[in-house]
C-alpha atoms as a PDB file:
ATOM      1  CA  UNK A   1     -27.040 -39.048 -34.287  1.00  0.00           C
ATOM      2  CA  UNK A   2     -27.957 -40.877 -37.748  1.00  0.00           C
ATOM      3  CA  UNK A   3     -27.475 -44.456 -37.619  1.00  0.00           C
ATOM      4  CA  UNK A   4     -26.644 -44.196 -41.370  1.00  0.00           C
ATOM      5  CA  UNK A   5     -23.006 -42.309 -40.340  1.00  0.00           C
ATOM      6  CA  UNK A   6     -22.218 -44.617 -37.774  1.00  0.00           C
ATOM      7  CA  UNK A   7     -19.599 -47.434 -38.841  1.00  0.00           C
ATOM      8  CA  UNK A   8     -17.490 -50.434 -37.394  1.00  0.00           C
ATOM      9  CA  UNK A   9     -13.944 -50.677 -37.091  1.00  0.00           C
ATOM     10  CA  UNK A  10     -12.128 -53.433 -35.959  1.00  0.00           C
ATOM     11  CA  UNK A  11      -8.856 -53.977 -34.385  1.00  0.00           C
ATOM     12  CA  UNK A  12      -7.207 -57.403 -34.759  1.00  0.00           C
ATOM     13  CA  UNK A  13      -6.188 -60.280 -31.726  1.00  0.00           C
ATOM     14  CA  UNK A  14      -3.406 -61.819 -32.361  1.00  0.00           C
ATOM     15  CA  UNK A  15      -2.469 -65.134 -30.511  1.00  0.00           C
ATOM     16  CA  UNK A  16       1.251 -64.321 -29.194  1.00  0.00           C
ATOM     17  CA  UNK A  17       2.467 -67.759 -29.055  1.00  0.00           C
ATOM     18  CA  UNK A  18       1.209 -69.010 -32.733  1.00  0.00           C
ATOM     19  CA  UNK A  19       1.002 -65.621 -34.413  1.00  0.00           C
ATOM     20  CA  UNK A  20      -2.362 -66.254 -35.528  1.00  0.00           C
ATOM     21  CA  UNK A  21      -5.352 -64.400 -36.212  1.00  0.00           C
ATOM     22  CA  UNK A  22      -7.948 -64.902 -33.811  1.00  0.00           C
ATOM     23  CA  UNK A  23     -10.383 -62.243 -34.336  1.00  0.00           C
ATOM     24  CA  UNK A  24     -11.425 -58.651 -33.465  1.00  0.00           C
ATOM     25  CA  UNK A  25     -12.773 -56.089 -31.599  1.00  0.00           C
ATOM     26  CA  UNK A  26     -15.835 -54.353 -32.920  1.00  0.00           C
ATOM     27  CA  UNK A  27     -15.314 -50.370 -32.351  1.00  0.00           C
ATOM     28  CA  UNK A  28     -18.096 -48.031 -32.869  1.00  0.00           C
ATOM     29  CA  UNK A  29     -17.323 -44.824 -35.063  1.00  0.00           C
ATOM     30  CA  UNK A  30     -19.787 -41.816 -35.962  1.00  0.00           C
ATOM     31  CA  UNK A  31     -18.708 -40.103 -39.250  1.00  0.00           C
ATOM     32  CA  UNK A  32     -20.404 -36.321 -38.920  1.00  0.00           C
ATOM     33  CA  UNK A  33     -21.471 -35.259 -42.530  1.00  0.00           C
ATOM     34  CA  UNK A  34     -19.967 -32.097 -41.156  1.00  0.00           C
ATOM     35  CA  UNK A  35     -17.891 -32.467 -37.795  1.00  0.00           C
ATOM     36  CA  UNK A  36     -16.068 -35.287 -39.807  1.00  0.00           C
ATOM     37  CA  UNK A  37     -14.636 -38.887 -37.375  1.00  0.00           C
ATOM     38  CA  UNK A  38     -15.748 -37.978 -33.753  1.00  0.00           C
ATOM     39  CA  UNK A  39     -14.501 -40.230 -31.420  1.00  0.00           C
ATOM     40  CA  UNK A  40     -16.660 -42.373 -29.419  1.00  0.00           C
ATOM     41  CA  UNK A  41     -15.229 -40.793 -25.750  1.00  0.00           C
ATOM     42  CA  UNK A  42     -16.997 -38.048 -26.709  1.00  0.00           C
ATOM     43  CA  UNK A  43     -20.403 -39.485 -28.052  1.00  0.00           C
ATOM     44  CA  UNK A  44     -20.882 -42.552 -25.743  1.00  0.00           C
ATOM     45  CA  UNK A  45     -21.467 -40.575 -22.958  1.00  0.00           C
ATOM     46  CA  UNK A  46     -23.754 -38.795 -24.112  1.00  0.00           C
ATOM     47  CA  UNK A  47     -25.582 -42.035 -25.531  1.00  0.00           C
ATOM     48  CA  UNK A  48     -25.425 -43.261 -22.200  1.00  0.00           C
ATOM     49  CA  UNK A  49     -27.038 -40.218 -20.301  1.00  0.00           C
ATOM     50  CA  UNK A  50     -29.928 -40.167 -22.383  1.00  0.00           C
ATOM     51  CA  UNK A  51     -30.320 -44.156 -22.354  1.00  0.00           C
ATOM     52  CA  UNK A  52     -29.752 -44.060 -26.312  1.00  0.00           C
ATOM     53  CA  UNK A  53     -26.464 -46.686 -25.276  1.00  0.00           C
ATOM     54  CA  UNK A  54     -29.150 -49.587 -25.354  1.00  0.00           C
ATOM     55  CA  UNK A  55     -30.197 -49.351 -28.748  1.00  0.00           C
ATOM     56  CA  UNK A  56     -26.642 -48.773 -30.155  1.00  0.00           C
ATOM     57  CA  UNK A  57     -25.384 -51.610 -28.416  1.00  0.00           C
ATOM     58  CA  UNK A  58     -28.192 -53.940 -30.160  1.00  0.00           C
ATOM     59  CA  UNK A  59     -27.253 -52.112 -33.459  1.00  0.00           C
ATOM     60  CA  UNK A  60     -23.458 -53.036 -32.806  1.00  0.00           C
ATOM     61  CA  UNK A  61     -24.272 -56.386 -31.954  1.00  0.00           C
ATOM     62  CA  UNK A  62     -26.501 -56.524 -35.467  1.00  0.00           C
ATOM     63  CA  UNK A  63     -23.061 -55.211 -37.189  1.00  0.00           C
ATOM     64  CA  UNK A  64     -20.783 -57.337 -35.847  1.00  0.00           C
ATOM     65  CA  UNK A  65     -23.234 -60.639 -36.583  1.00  0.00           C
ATOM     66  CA  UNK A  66     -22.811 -59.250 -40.105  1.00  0.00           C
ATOM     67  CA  UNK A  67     -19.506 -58.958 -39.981  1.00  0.00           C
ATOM     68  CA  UNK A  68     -18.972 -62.285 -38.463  1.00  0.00           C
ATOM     69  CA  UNK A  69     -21.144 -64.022 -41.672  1.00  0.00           C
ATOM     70  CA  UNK A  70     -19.055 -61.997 -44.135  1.00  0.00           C
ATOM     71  CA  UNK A  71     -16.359 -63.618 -42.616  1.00  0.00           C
ATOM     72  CA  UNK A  72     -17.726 -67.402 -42.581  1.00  0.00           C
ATOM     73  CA  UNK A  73     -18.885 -66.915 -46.147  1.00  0.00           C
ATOM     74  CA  UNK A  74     -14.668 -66.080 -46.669  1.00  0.00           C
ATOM     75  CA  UNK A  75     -13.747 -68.656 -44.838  1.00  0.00           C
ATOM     76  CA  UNK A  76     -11.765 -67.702 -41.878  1.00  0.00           C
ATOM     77  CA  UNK A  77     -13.506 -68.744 -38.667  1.00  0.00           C
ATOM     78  CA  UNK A  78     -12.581 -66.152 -36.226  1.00  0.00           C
ATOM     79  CA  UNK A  79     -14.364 -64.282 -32.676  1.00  0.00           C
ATOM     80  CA  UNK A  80     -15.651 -61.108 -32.623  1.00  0.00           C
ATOM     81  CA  UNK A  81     -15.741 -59.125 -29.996  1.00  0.00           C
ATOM     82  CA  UNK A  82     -18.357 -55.762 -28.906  1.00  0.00           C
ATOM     83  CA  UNK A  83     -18.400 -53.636 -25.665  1.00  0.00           C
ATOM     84  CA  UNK A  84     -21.526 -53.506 -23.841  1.00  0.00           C
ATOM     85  CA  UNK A  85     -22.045 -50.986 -20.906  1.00  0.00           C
ATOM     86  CA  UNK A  86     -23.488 -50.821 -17.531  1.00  0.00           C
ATOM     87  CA  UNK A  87     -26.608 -49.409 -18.655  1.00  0.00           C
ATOM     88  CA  UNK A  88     -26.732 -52.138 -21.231  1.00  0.00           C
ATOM     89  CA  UNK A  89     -26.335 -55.164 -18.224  1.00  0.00           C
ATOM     90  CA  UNK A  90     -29.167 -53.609 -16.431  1.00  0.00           C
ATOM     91  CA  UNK A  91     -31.660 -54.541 -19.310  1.00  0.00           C
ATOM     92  CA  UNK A  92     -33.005 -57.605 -17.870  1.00  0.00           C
ATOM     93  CA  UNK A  93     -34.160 -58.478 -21.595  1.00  0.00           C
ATOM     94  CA  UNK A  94     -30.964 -58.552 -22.932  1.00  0.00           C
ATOM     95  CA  UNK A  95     -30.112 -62.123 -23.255  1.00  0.00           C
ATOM     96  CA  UNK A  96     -33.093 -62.720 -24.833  1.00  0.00           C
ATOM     97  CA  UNK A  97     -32.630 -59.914 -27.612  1.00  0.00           C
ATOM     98  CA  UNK A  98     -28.678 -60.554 -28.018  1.00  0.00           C
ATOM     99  CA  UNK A  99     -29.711 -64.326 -28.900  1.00  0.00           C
ATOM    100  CA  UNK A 100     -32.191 -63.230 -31.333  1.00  0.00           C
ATOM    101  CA  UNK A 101     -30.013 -60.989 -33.063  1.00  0.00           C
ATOM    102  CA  UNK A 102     -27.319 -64.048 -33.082  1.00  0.00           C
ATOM    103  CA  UNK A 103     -30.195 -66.468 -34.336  1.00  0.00           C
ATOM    104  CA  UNK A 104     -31.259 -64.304 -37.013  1.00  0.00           C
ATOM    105  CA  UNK A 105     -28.015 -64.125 -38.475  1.00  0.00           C
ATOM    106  CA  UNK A 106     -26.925 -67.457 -38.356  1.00  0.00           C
ATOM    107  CA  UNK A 107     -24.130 -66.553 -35.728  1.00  0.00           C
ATOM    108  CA  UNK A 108     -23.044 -69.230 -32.964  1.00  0.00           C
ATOM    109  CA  UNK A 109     -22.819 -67.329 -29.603  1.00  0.00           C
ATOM    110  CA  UNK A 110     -19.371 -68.585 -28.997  1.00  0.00           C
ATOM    111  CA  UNK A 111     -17.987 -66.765 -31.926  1.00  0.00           C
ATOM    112  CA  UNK A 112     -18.965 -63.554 -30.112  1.00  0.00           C
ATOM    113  CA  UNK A 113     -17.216 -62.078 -27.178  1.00  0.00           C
ATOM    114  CA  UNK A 114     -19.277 -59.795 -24.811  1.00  0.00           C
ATOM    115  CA  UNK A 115     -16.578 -57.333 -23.287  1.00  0.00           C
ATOM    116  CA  UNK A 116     -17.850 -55.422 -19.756  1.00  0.00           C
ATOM    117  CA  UNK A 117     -15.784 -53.353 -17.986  1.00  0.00           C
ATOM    118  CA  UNK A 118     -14.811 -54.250 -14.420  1.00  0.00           C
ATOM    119  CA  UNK A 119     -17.237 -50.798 -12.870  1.00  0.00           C
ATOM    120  CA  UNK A 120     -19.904 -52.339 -15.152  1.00  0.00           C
ATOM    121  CA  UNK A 121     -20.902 -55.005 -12.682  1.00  0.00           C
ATOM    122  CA  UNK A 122     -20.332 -53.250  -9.620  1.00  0.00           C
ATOM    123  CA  UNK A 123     -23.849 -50.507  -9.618  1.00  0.00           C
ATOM    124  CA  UNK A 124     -26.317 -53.612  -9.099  1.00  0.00           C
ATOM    125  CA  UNK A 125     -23.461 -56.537  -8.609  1.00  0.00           C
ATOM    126  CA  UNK A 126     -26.496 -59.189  -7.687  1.00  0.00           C
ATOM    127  CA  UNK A 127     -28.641 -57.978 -10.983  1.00  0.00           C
ATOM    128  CA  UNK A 128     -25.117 -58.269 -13.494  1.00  0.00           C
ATOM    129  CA  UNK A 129     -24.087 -61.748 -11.926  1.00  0.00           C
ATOM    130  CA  UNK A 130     -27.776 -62.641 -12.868  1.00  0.00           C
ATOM    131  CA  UNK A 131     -27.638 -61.089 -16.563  1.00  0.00           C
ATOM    132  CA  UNK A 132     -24.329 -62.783 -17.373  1.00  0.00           C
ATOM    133  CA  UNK A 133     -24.621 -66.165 -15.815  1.00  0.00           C
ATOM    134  CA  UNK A 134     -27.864 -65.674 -18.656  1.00  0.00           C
ATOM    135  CA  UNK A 135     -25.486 -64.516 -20.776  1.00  0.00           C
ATOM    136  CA  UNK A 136     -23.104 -67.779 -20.486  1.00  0.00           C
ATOM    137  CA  UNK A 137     -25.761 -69.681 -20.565  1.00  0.00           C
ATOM    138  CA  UNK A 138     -26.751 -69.154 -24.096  1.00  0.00           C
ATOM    139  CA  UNK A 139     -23.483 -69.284 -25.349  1.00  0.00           C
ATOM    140  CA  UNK A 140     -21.491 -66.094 -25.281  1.00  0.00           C
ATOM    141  CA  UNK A 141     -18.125 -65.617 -24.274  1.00  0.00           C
ATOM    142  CA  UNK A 142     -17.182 -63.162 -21.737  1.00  0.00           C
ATOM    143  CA  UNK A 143     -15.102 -60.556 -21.277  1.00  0.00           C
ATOM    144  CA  UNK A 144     -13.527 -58.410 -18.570  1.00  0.00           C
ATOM    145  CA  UNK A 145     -12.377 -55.017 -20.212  1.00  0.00           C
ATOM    146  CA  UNK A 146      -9.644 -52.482 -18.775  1.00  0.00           C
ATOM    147  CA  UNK A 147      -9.078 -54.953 -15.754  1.00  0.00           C
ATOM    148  CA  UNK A 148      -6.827 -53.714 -13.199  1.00  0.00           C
ATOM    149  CA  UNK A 149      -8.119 -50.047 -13.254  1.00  0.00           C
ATOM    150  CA  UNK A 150     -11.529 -50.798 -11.312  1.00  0.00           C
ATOM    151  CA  UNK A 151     -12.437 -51.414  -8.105  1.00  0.00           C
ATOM    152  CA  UNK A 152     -14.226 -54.560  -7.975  1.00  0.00           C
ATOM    153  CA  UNK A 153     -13.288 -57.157  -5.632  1.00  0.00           C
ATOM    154  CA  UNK A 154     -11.240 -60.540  -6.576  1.00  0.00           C
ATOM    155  CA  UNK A 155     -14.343 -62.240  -4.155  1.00  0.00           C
ATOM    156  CA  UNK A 156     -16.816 -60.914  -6.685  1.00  0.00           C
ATOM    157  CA  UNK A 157     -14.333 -61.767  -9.437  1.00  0.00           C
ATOM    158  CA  UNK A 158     -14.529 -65.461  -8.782  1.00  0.00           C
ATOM    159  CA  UNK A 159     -18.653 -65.497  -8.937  1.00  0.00           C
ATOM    160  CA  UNK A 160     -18.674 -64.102 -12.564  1.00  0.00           C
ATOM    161  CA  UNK A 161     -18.999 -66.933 -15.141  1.00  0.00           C
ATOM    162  CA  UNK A 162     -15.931 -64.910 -17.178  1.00  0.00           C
ATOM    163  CA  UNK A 163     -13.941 -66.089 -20.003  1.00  0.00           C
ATOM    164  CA  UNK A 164     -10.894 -64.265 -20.400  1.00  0.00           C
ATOM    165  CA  UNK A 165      -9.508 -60.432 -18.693  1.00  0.00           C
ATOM    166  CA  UNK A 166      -8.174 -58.011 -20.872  1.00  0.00           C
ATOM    167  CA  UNK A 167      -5.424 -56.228 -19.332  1.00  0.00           C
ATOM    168  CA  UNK A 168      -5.870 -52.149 -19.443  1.00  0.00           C
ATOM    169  CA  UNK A 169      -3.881 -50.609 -21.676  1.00  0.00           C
ATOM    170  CA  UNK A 170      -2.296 -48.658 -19.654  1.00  0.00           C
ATOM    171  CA  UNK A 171      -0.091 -51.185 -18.251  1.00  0.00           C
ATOM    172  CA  UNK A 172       0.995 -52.248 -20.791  1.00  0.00           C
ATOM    173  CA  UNK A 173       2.137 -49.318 -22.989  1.00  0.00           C
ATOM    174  CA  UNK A 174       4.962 -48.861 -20.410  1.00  0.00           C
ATOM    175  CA  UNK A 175       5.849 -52.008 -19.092  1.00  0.00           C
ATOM    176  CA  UNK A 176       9.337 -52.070 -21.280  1.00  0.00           C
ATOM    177  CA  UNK A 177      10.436 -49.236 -19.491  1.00  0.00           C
ATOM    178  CA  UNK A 178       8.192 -49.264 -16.207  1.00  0.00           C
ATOM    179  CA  UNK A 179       9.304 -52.284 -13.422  1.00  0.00           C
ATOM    180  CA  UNK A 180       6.126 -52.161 -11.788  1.00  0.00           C
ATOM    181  CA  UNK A 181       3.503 -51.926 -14.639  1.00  0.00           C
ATOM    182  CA  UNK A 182       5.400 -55.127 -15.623  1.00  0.00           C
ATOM    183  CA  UNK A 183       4.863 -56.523 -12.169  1.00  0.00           C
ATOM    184  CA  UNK A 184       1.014 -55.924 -12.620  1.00  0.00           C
ATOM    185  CA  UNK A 185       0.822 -57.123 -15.641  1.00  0.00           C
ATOM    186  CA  UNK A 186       2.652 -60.541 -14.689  1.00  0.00           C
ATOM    187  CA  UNK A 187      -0.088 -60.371 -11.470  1.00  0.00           C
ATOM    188  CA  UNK A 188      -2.874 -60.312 -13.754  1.00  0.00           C
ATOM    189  CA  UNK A 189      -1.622 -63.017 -16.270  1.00  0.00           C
ATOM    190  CA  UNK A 190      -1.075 -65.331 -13.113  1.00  0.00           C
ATOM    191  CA  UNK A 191      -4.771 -64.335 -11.756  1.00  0.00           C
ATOM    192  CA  UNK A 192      -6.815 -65.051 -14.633  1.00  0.00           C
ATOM    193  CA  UNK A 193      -4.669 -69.002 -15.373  1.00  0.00           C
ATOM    194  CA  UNK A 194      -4.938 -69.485 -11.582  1.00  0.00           C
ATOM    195  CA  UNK A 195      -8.936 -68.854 -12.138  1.00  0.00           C
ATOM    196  CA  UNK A 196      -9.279 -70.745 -15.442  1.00  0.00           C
ATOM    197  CA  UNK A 197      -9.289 -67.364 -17.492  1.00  0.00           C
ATOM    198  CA  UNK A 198      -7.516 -66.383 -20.981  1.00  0.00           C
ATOM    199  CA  UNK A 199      -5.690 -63.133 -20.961  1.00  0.00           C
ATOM    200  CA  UNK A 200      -5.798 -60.462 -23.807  1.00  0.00           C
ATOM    201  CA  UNK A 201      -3.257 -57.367 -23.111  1.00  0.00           C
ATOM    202  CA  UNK A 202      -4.423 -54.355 -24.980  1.00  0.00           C
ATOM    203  CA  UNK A 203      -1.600 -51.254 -26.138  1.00  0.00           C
ATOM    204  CA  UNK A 204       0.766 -53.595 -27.720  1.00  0.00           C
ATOM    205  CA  UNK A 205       3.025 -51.113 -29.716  1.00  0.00           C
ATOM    206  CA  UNK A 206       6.448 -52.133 -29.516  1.00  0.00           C
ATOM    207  CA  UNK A 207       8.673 -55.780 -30.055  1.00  0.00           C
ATOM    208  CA  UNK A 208       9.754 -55.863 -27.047  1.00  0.00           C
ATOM    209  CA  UNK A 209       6.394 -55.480 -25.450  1.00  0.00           C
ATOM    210  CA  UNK A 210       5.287 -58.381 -27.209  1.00  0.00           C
ATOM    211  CA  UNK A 211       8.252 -60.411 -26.382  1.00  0.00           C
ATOM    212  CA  UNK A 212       7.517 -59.181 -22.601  1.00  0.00           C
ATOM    213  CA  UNK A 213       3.887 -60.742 -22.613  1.00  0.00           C
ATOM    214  CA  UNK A 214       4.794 -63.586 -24.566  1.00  0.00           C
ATOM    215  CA  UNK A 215       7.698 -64.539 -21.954  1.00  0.00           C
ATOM    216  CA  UNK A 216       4.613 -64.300 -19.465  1.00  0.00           C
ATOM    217  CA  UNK A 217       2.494 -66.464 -21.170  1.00  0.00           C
ATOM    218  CA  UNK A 218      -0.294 -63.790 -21.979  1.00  0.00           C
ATOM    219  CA  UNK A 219      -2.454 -65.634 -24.519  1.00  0.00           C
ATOM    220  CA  UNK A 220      -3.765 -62.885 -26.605  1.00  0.00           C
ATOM    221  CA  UNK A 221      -2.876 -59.058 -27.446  1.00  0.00           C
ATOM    222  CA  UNK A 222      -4.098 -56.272 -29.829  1.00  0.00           C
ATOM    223  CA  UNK A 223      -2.514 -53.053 -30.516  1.00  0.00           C
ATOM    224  CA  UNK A 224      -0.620 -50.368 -33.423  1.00  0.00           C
ATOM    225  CA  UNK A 225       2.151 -52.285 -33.090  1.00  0.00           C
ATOM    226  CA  UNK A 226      -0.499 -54.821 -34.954  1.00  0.00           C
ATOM    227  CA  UNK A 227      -2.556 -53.086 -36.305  1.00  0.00           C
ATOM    228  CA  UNK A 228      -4.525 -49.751 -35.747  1.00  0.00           C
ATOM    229  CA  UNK A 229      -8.708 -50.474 -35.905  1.00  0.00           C
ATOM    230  CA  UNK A 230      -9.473 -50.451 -39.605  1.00  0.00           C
ATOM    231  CA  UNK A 231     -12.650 -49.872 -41.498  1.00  0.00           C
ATOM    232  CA  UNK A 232     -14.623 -53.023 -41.330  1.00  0.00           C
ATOM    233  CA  UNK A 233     -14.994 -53.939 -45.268  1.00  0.00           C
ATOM    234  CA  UNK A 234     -10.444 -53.719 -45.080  1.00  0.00           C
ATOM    235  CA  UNK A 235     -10.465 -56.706 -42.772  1.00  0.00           C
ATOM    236  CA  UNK A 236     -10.442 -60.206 -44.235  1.00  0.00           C
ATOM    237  CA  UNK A 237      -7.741 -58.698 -46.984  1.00  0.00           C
ATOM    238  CA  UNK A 238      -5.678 -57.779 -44.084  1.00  0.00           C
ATOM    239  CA  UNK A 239      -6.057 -61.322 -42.489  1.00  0.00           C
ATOM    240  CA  UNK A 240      -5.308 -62.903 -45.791  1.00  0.00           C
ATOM    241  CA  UNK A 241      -1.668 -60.363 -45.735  1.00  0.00           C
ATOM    242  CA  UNK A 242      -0.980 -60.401 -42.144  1.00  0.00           C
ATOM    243  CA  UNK A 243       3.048 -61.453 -41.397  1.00  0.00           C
ATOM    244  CA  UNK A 244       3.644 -61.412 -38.017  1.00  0.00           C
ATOM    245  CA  UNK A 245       6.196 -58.704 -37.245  1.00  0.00           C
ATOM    246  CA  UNK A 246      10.225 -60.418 -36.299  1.00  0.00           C
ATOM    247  CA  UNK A 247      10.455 -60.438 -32.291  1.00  0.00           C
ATOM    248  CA  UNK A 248      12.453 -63.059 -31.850  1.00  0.00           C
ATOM    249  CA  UNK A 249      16.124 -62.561 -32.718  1.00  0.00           C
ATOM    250  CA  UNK A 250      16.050 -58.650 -31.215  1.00  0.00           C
ATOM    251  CA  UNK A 251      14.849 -60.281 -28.139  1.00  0.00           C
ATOM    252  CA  UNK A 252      15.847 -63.205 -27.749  1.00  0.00           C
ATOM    253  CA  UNK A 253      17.264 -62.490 -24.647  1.00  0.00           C
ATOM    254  CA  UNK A 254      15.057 -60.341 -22.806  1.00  0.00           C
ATOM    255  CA  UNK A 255      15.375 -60.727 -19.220  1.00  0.00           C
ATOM    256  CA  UNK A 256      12.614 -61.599 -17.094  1.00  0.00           C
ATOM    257  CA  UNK A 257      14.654 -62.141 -13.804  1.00  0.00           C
ATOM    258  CA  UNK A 258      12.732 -58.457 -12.071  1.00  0.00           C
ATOM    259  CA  UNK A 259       9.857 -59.766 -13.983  1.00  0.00           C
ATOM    260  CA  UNK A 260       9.432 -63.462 -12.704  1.00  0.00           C
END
């Protein structure tokens, strides 16, 4: 893997109660010379078996900083958000090297969000409490990615110095036409207020999807029905563009009454 063919792409957040761009998701890519786009499901894991994951997450985190100045220097003060993995949170010099990469570029850690998912914590729970509370610390927001498809406990949950859960996709792709993947949703939303949390659902790709979460109160969503991840130079002329998509009169009258 050549560093030179890998690229960002990033997929927008959207606030659902203002409309308004709040930032993106940093998403890895690996252009083959030959192969052409192959998706990251199939080269992360290998990055992780062979312990390369560490130094592509510092690389990503270099990116997005990049990113993030580009975007300062236009103007437009949004987050940024990058995936980090298990392997990644048991590098007990991580803080230490995510701040310098921060520091070097002139980035404030609260303009990046650090997304982990929920089996990330769980191999060494004692050693990732440690890493993030480090990790809060200095700054950086924190994320808890795919939530509701792990198996970590709501005990544990509490203990994490988390920001915000993102809601698995999942879930929410067939919530409009699924009674109880709307019921977990609505659980989740009500878990992370109750514990002082934000709440981005990921899949949005229909109105009445986002008229669903919005009813709920979900603070934040990304999605196709957004915007698919786009090459990372497209971005702030897509900001400058975006027009939120009509919800409102279709579903107006959406019933929550199963929901609620």
């Amino acid at each position: 893997m050549n560093r030179h063919e890998l690229q960002l792409h990033l997929q927008p957040k959207i606030c659902l109660n203002t409309k308004a761009v709040l930032g993106a998701e940093a998403l890895i890519r690996w252009q083959h010379p030959e192969k052409g786009l192959i998706p990251p499901d199939v080269f992360i894991p290998f990055a992780e078996q062979t312990g390369f994951i560490r130094v592509l997450s510092l690389w990503v985190v270099d990116q997005a900083a990049t990113i993030w100045r580009q975007w300062h220097d236009a103007g437009l003060n949004l987050k940024i958000a990058v995936n980090l993995s298990a392997h990644d949170l048991m590098d007990r010099d991580l803080p230490q090297h995510l701040h310098a990469i921060l520091t070097r570029h002139q980035v404030p850690p609260g303009a990046m969000v650090l997304e982990i998912t929920e089996g990330a914590t769980m191999d060494d729970p004692a050693h990732a409490e440690h890493i993030l509370t480090r990790l809060s610390e200095l700054g950086f927001l924190l994320s808890i990615d795919d939530f509701g498809t792990g198996y970590s406990s709501l005990a544990y949950l509490k203990t994490l110095p988390v920001h915000e859960l993102k809601i698995d996709k999942s879930f929410v792709l067939n919530m409009q036409n699924d009674l109880n993947d709307a019921k977990i949703v609505r659980s989740i939303i009500d878990l992370a207020h109750n514990l002082g949390m934000s709440v981005v659902a990921e899949g949005l790709e229909s109105a009445k999807s986002w008229k669903l979460l919005e009813g709920l109160h979900c603070n934040e969503a990304q999605g196709f029905f957004i915007s698919p991840p786009m090459p990372a130079g497209e971005f702030v002329d897509w900001v400058r563009d975006w027009q939120a998509p009509s919800v409102q009169d279709e579903y107006l009258n959406t019933d929550f009454t199963n929901i609620l």
